[in-house]
PDB file of N, CA and C in Angstrom:
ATOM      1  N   UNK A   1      17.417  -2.170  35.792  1.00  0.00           N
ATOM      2  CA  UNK A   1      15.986  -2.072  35.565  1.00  0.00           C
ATOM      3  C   UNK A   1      15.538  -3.333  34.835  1.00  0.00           C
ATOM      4  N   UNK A   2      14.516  -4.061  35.373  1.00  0.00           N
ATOM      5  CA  UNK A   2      13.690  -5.090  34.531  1.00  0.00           C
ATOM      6  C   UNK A   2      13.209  -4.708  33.347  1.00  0.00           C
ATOM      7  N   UNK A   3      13.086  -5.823  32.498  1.00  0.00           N
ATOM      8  CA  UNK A   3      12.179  -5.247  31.372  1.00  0.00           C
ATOM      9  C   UNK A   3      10.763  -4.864  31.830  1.00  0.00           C
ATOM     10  N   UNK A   4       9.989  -5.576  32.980  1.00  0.00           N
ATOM     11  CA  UNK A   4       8.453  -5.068  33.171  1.00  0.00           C
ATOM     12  C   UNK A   4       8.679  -3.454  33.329  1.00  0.00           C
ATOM     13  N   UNK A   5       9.812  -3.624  34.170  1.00  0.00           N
ATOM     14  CA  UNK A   5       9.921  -1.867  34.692  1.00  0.00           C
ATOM     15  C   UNK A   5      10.324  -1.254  33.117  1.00  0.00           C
ATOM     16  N   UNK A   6      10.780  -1.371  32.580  1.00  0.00           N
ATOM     17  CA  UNK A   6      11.270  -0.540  31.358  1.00  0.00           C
ATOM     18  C   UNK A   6       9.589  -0.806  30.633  1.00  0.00           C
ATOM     19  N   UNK A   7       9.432  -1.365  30.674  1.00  0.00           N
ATOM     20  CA  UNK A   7       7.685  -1.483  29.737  1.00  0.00           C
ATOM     21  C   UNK A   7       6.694  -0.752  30.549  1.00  0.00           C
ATOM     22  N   UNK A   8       6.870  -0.522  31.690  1.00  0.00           N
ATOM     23  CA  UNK A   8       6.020   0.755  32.189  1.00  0.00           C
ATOM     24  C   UNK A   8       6.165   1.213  32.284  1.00  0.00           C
ATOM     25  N   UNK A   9       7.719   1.819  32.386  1.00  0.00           N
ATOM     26  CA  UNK A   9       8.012   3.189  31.734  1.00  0.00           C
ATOM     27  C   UNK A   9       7.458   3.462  30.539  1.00  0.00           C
ATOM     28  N   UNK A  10       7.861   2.531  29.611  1.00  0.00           N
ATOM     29  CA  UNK A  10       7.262   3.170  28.243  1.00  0.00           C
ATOM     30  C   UNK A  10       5.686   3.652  28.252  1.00  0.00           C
ATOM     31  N   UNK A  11       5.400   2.596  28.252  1.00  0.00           N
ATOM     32  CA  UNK A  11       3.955   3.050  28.496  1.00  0.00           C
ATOM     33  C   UNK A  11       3.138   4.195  29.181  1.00  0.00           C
ATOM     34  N   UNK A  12       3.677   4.629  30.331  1.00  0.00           N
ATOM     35  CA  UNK A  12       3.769   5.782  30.638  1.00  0.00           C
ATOM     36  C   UNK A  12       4.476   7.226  29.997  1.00  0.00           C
ATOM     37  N   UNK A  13       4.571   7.073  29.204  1.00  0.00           N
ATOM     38  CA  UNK A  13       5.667   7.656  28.819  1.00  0.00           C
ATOM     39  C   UNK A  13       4.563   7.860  27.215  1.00  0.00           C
ATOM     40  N   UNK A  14       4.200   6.619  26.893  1.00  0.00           N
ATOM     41  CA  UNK A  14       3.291   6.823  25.674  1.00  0.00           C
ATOM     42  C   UNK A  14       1.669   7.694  25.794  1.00  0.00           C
ATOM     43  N   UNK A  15       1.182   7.075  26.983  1.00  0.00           N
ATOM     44  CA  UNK A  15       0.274   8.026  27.644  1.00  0.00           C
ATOM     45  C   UNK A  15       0.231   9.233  28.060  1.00  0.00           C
ATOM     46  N   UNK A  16       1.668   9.954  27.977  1.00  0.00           N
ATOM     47  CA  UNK A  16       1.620  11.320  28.834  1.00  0.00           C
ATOM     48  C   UNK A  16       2.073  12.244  27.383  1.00  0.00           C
ATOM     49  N   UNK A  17       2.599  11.537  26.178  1.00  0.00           N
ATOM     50  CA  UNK A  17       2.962  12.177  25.112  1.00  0.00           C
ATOM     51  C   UNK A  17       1.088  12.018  24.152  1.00  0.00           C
ATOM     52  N   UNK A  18       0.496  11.149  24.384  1.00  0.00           N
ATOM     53  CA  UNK A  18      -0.709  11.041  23.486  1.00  0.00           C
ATOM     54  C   UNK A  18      -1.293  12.038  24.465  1.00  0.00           C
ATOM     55  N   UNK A  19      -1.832  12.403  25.573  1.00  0.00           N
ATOM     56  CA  UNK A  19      -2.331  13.152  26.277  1.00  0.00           C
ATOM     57  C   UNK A  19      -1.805  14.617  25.675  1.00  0.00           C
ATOM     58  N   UNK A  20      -0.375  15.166  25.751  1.00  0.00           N
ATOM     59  CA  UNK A  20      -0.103  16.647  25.373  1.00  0.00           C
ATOM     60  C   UNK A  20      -0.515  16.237  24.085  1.00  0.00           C
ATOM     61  N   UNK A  21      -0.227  15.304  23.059  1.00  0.00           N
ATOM     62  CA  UNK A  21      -0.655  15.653  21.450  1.00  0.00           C
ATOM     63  C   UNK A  21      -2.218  15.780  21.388  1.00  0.00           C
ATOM     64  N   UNK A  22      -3.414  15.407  22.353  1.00  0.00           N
ATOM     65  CA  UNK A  22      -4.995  15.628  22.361  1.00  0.00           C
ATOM     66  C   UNK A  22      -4.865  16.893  22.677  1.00  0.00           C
ATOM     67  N   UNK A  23      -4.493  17.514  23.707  1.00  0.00           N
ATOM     68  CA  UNK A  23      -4.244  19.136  24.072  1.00  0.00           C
ATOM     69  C   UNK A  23      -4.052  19.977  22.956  1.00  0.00           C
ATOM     70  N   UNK A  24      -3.028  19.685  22.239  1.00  0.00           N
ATOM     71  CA  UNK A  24      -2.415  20.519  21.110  1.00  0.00           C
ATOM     72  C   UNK A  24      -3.611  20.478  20.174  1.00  0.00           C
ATOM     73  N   UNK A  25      -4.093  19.439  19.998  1.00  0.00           N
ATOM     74  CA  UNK A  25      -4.874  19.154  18.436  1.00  0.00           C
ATOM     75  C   UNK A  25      -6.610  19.522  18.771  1.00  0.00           C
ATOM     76  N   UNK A  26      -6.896  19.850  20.327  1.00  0.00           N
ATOM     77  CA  UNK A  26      -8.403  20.097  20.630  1.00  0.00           C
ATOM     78  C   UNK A  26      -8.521  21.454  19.717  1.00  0.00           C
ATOM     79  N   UNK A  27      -7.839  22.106  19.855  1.00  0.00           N
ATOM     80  CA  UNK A  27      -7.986  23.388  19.275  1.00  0.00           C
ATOM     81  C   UNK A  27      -8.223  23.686  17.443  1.00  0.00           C
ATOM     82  N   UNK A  28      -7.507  22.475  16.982  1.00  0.00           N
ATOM     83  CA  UNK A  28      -6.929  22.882  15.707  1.00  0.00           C
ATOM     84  C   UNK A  28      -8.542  22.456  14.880  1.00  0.00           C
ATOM     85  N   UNK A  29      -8.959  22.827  14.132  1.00  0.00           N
ATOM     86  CA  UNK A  29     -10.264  22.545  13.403  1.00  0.00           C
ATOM     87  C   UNK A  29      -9.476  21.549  12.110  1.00  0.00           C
ATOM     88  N   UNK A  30     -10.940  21.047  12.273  1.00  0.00           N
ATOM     89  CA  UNK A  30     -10.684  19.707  11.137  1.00  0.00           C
ATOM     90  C   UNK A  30      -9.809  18.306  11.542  1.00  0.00           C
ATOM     91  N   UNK A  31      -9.881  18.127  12.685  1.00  0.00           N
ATOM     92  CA  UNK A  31      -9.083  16.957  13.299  1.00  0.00           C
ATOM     93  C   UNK A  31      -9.843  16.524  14.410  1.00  0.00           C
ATOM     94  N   UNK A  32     -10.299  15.553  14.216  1.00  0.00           N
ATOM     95  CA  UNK A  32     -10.781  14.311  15.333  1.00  0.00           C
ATOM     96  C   UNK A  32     -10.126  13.899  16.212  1.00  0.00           C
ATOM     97  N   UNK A  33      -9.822  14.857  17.440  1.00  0.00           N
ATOM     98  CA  UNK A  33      -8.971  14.208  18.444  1.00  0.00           C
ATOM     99  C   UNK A  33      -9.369  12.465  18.903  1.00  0.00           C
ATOM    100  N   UNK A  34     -10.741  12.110  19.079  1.00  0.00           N
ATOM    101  CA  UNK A  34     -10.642  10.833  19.248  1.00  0.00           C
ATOM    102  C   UNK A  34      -9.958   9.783  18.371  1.00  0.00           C
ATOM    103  N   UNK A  35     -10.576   9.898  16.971  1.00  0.00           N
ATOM    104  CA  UNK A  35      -9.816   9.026  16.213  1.00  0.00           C
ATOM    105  C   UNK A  35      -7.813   9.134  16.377  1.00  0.00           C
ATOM    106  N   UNK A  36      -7.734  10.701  16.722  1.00  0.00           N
ATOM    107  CA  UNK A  36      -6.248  10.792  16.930  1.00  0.00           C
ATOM    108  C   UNK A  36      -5.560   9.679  17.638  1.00  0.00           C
ATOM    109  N   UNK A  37      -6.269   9.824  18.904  1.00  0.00           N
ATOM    110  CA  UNK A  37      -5.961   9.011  19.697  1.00  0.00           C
ATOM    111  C   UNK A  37      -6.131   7.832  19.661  1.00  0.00           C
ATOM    112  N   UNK A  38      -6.931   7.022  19.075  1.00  0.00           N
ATOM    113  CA  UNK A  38      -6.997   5.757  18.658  1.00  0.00           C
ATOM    114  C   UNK A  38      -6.713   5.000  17.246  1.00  0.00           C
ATOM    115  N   UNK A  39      -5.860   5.656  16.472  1.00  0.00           N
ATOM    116  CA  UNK A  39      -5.374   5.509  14.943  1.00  0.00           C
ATOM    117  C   UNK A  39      -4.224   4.872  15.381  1.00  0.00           C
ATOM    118  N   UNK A  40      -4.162   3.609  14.939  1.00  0.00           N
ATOM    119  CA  UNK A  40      -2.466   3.289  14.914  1.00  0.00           C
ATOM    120  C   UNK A  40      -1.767   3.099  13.227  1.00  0.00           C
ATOM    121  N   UNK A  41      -0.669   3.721  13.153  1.00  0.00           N
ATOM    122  CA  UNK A  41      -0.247   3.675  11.855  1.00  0.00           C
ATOM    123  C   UNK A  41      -0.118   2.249  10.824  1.00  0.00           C
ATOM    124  N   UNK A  42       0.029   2.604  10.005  1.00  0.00           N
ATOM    125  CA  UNK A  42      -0.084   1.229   8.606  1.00  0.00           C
ATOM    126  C   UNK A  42      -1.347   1.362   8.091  1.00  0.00           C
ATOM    127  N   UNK A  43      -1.137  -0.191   7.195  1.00  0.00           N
ATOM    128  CA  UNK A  43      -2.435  -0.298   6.164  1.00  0.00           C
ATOM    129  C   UNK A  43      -4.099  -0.505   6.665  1.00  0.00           C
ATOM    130  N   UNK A  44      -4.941  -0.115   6.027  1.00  0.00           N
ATOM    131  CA  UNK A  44      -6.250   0.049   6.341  1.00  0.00           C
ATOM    132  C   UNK A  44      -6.311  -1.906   6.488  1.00  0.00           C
ATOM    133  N   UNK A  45      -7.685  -2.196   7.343  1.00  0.00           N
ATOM    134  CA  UNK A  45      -8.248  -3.689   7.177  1.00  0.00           C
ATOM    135  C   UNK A  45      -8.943  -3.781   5.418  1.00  0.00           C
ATOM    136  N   UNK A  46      -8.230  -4.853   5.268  1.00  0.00           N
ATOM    137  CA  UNK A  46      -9.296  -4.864   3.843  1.00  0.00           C
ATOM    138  C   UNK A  46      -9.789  -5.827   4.151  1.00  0.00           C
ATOM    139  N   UNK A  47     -10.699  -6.053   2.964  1.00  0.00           N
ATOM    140  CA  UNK A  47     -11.884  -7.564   3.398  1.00  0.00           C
ATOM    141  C   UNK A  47     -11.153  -8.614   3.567  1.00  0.00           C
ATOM    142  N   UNK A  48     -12.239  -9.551   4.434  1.00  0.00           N
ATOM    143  CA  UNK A  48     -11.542 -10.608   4.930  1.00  0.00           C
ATOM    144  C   UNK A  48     -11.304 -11.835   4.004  1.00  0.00           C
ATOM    145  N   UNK A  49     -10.653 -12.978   4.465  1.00  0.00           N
ATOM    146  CA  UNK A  49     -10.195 -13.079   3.570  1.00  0.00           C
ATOM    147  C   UNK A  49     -10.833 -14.711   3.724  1.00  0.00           C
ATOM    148  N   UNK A  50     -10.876 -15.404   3.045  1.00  0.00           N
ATOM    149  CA  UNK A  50     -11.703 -16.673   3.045  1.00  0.00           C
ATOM    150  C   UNK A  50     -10.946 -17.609   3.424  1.00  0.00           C
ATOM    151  N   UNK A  51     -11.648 -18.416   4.335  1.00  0.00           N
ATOM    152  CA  UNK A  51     -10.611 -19.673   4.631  1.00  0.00           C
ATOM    153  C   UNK A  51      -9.964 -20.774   4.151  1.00  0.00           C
ATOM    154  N   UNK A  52      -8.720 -21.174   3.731  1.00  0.00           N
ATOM    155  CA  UNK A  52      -8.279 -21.847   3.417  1.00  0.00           C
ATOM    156  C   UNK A  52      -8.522 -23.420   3.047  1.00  0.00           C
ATOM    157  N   UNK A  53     -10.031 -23.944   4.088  1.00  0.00           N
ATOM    158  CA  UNK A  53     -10.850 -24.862   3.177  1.00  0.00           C
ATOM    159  C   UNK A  53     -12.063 -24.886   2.572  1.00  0.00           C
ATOM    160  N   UNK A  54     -12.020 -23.412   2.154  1.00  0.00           N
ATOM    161  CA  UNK A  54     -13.230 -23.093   1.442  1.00  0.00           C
ATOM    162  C   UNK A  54     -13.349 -23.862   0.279  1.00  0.00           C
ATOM    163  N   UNK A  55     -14.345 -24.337  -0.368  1.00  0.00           N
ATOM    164  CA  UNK A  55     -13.881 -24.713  -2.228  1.00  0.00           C
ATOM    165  C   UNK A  55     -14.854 -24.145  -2.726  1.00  0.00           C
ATOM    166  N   UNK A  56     -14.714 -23.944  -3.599  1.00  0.00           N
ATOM    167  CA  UNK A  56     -15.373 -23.077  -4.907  1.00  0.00           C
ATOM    168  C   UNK A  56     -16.152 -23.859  -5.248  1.00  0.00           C
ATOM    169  N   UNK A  57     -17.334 -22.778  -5.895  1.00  0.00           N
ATOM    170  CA  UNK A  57     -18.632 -23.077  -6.140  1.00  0.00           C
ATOM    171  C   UNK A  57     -18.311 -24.403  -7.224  1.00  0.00           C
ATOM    172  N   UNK A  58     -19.416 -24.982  -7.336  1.00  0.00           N
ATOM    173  CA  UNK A  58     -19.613 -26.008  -8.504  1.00  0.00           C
ATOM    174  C   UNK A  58     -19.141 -25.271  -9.867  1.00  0.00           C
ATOM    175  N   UNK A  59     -20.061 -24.371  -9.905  1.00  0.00           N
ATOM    176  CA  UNK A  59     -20.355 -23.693 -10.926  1.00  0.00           C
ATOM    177  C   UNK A  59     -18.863 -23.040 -12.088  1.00  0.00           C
ATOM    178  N   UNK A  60     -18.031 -23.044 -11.572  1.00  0.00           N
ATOM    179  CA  UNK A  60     -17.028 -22.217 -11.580  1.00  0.00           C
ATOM    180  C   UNK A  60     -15.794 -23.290 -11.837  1.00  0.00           C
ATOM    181  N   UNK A  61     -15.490 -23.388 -13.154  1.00  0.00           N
ATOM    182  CA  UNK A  61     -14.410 -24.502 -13.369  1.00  0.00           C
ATOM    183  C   UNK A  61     -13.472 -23.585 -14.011  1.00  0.00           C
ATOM    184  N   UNK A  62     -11.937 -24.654 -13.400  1.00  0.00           N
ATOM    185  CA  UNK A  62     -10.581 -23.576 -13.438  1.00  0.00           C
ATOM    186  C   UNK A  62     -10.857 -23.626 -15.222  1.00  0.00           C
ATOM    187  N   UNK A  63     -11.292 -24.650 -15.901  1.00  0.00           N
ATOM    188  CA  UNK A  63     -10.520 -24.782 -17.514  1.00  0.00           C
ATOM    189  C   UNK A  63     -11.605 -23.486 -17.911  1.00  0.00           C
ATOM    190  N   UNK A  64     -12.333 -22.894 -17.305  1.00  0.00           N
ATOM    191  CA  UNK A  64     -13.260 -21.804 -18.381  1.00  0.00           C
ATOM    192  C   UNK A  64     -12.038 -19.941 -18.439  1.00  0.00           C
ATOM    193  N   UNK A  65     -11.256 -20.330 -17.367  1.00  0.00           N
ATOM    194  CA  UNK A  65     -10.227 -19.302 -17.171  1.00  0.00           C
ATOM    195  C   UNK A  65      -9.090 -19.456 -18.246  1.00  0.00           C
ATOM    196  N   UNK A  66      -9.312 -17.448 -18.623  1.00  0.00           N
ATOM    197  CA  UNK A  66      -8.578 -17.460 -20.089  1.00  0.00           C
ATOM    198  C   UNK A  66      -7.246 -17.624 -19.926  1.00  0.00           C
ATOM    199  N   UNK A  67      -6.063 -18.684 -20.623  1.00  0.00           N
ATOM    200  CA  UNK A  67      -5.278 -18.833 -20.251  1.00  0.00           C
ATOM    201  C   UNK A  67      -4.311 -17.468 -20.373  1.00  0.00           C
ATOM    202  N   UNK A  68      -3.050 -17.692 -20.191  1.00  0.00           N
ATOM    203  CA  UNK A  68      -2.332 -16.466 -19.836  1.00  0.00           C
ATOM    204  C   UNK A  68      -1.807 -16.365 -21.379  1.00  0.00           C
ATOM    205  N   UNK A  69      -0.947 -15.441 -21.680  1.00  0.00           N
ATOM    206  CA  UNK A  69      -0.805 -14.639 -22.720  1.00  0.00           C
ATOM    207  C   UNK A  69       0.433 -14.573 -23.218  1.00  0.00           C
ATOM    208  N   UNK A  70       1.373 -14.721 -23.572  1.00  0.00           N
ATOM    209  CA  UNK A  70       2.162 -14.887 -23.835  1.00  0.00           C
ATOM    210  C   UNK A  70       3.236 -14.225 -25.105  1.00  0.00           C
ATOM    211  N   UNK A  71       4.438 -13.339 -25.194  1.00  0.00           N
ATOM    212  CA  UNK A  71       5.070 -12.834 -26.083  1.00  0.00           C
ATOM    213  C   UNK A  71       5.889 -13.283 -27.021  1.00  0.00           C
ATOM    214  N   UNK A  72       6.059 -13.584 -28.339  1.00  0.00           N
ATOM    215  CA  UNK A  72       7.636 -14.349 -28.869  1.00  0.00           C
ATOM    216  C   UNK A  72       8.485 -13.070 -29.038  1.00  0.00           C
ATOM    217  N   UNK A  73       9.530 -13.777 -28.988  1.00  0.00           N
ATOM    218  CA  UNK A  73      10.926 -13.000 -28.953  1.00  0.00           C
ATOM    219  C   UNK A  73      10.659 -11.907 -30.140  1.00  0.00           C
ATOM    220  N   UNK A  74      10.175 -12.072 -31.155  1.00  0.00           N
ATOM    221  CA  UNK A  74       9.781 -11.155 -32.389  1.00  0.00           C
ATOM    222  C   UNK A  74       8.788 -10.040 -31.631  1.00  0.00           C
ATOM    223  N   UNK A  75       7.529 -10.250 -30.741  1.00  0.00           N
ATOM    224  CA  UNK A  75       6.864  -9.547 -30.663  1.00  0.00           C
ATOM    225  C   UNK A  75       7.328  -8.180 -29.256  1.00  0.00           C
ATOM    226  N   UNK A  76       8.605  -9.339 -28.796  1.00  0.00           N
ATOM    227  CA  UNK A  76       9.007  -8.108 -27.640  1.00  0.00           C
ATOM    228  C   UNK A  76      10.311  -6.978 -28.632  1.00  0.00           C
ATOM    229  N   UNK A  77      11.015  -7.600 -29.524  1.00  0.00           N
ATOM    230  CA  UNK A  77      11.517  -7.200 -29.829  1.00  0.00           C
ATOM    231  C   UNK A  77      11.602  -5.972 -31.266  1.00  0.00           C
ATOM    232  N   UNK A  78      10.203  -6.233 -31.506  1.00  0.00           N
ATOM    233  CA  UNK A  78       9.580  -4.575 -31.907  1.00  0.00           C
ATOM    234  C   UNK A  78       8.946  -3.701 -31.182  1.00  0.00           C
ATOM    235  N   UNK A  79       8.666  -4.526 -30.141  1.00  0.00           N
ATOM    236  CA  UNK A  79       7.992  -3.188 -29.284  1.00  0.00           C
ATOM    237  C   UNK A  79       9.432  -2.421 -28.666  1.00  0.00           C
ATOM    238  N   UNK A  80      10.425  -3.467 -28.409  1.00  0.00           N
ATOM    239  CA  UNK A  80      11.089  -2.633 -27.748  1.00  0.00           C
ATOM    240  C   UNK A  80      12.574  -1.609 -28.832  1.00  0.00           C
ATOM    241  N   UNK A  81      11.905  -1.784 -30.039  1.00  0.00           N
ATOM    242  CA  UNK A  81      12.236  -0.914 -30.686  1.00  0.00           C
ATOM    243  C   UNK A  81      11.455   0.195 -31.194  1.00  0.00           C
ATOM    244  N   UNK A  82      10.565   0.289 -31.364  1.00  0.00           N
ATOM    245  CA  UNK A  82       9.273   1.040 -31.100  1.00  0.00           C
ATOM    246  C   UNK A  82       9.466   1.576 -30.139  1.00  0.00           C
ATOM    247  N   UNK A  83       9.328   1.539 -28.784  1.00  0.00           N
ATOM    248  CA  UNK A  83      10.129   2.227 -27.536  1.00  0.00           C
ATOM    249  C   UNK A  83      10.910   3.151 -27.858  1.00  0.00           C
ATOM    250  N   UNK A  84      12.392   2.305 -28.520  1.00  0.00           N
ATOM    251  CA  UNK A  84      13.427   2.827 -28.577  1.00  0.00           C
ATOM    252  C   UNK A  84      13.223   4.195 -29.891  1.00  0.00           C
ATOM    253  N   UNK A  85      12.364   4.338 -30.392  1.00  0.00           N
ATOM    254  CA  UNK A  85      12.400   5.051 -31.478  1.00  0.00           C
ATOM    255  C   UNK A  85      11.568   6.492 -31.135  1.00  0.00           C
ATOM    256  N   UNK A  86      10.372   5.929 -29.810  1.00  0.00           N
ATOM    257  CA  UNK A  86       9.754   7.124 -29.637  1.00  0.00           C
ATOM    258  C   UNK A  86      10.686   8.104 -28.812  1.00  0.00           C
ATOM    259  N   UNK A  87      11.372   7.595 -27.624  1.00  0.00           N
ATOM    260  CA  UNK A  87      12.709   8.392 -26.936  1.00  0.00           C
ATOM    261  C   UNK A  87      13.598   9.133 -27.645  1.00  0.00           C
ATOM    262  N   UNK A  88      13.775   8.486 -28.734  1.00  0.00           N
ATOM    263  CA  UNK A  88      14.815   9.256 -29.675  1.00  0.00           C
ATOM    264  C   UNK A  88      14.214  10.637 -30.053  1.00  0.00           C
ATOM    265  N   UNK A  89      13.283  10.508 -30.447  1.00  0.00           N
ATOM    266  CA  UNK A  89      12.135  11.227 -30.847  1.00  0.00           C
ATOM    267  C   UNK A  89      11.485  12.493 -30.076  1.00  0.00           C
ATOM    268  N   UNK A  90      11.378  12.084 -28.827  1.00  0.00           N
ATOM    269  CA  UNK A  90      11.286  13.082 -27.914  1.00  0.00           C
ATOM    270  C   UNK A  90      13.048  13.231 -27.511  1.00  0.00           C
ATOM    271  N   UNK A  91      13.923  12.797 -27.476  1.00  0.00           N
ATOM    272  CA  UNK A  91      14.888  13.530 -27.019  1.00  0.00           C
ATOM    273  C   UNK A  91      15.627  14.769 -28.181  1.00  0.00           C
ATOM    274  N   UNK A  92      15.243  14.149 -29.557  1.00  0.00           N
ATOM    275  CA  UNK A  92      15.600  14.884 -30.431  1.00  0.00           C
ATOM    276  C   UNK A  92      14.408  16.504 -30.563  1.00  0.00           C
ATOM    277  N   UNK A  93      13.262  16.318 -29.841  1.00  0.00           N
ATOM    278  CA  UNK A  93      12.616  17.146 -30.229  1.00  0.00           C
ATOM    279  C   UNK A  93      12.929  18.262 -28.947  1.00  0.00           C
ATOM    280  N   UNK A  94      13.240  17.287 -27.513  1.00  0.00           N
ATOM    281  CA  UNK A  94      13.944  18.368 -26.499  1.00  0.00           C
ATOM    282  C   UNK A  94      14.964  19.220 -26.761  1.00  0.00           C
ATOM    283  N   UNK A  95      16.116  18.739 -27.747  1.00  0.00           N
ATOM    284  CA  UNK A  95      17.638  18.754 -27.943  1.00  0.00           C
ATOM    285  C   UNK A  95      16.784  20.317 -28.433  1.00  0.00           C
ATOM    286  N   UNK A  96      16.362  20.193 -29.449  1.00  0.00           N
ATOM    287  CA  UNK A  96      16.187  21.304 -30.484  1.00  0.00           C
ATOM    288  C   UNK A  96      15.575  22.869 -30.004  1.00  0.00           C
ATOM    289  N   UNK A  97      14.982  22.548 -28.889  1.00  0.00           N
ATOM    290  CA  UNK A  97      13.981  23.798 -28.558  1.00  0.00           C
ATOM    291  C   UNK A  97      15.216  24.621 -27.391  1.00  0.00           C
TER     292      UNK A  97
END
């Protein structure tokens, strides 16, 4: 078998299974057989997206953007004892009941 022939098989084959699933679902309330039939699975379109030689307004300069933020080793390392203290805390209060 060719691949054209194996691709119209499929295809046939996709048409005669979407056809019995419109049958099944005319009946069922609360389902849009059209959209059924024309939904293909994955993510929704989100907005589009701007072209790559767009440039930004005048108005709008990168240096007014707040720079990023940053942790020292001191400030991660109480939180992540702080962390470590509330777990204890709830595990000691699970242990007990």
């Amino acid at each position: 078998m060719s691949i054209s022939g194996a691709v119209n098989e499929l295809n046939k084959e996709i048409d005669r299974l979407t056809k019995f699933r419109d049958a099944l679902l005319e009946g069922s309330p609360g389902i849009n057989v059209t959209h059924a039939a024309t939904a293909k699975p994955g993510r929704k379109p989100g907005p589009a997206k701007k072209a790559a030689g767009v440039r930004k307004s005048a108005s709008v300069k990168t240096s007014s953007l707040p720079k990023k933020r940053t942790l020292s080793a001191a400030g991660r390392k109480a939180i992540s004892e702080a962390a470590k203290a509330r777990w204890a805390a709830k595990k000691k209060a699970t242990s007990t009941k």
